[in-house]
Protein backbone atom coordinates (compact mmCIF):
# COMPACT_ATOMS: atom_id res chain seq x y z
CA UNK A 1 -0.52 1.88 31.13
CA UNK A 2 2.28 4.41 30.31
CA UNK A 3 0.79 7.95 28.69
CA UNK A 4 4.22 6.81 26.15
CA UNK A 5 2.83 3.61 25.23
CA UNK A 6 -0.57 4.58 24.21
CA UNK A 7 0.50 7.69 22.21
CA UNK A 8 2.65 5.09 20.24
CA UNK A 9 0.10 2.99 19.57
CA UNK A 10 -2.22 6.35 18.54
CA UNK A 11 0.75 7.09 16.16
CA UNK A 12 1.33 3.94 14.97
CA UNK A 13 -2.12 3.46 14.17
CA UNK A 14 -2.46 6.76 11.99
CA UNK A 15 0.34 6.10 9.91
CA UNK A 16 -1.07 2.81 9.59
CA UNK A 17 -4.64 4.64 8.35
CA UNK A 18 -2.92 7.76 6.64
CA UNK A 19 -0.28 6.07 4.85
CA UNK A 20 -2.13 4.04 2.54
CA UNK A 21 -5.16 6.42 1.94
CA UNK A 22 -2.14 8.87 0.34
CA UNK A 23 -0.04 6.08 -1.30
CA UNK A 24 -2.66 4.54 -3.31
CA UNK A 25 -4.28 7.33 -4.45
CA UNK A 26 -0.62 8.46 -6.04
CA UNK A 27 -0.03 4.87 -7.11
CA UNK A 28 -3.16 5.17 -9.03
CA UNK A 29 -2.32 8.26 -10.73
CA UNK A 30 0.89 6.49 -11.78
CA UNK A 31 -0.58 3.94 -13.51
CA UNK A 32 -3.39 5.90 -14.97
CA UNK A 33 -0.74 7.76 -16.92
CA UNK A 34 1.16 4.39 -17.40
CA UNK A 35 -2.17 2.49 -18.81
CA UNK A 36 -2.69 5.54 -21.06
CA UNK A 37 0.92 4.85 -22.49
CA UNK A 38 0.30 1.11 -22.73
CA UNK A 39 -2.80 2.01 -25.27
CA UNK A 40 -1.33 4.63 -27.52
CA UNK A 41 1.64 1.76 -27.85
CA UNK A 42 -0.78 -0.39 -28.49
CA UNK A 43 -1.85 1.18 -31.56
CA UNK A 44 1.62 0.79 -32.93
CA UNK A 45 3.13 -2.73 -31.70
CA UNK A 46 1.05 -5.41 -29.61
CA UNK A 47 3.60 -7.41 -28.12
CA UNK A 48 5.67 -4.40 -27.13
CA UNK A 49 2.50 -3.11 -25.05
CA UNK A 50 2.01 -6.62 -23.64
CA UNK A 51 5.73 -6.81 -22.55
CA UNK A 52 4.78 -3.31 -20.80
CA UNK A 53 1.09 -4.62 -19.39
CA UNK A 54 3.22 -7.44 -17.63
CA UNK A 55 6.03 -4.98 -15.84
CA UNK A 56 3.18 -2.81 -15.23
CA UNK A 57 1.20 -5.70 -13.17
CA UNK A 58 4.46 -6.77 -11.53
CA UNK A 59 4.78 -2.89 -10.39
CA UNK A 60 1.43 -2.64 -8.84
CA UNK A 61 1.87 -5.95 -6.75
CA UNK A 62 4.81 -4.94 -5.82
CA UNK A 63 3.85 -1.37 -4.40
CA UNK A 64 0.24 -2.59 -3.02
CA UNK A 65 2.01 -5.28 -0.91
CA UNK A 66 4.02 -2.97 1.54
CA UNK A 67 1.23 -0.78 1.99
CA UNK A 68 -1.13 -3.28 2.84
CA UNK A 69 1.14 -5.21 5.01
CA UNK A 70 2.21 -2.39 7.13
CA UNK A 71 -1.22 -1.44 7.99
CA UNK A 72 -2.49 -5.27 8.43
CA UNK A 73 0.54 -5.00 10.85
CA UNK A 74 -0.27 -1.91 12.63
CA UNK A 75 -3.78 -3.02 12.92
CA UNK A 76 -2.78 -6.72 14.35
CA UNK A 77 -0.31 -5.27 17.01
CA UNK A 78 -2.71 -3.09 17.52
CA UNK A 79 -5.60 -5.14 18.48
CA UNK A 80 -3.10 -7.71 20.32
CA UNK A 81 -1.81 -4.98 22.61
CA UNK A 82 -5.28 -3.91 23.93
CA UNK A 83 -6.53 -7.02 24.59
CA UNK A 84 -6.21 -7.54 28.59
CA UNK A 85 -3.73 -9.52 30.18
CA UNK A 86 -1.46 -9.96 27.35
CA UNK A 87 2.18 -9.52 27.60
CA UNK A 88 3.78 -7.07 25.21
């Protein structure tokens, strides 16, 4: 094996592990600050804090899905690259 291909995979692999363990942790701030916005428009005007609950939701999908696709990916390529006699 190529000294090229296995420091790929090495990199590959810790921007598969690094990435998320920083992204989430920021995501979460995000929407701490964002829930603590929903509830003090709560107080004033239900449906108007509902309305922001929903596009709040719809946010967090959104961001959590990259994140946890990429390093599902990483993970998969990486497992189907070490296993012998397998064509890359």
């Amino acid at each position: 094996i190529p000294s090229s291909l296995s420091e790929s995979n090495v990199i590959i692999f810790i921007n598969s592990v690094l990435t998320p363990s920083i992204e989430i942790p920021k995501m979460l701030m995000k929407n701490v600050l964002v829930i603590m916005g929903i509830v003090k428009v709560m107080k004033y005007n239900t449906i108007v804090a509902l309305m922001f609950a929903a596009d709040f939701f719809v946010l967090i999908v959104v961001n959590a899905v990259p994140i946890v696709g990429s390093a599902g990916l990483s993970v998969f390529y990486e497992r189907s690259w070490r296993r012998p006699g397998m064509q890359v």
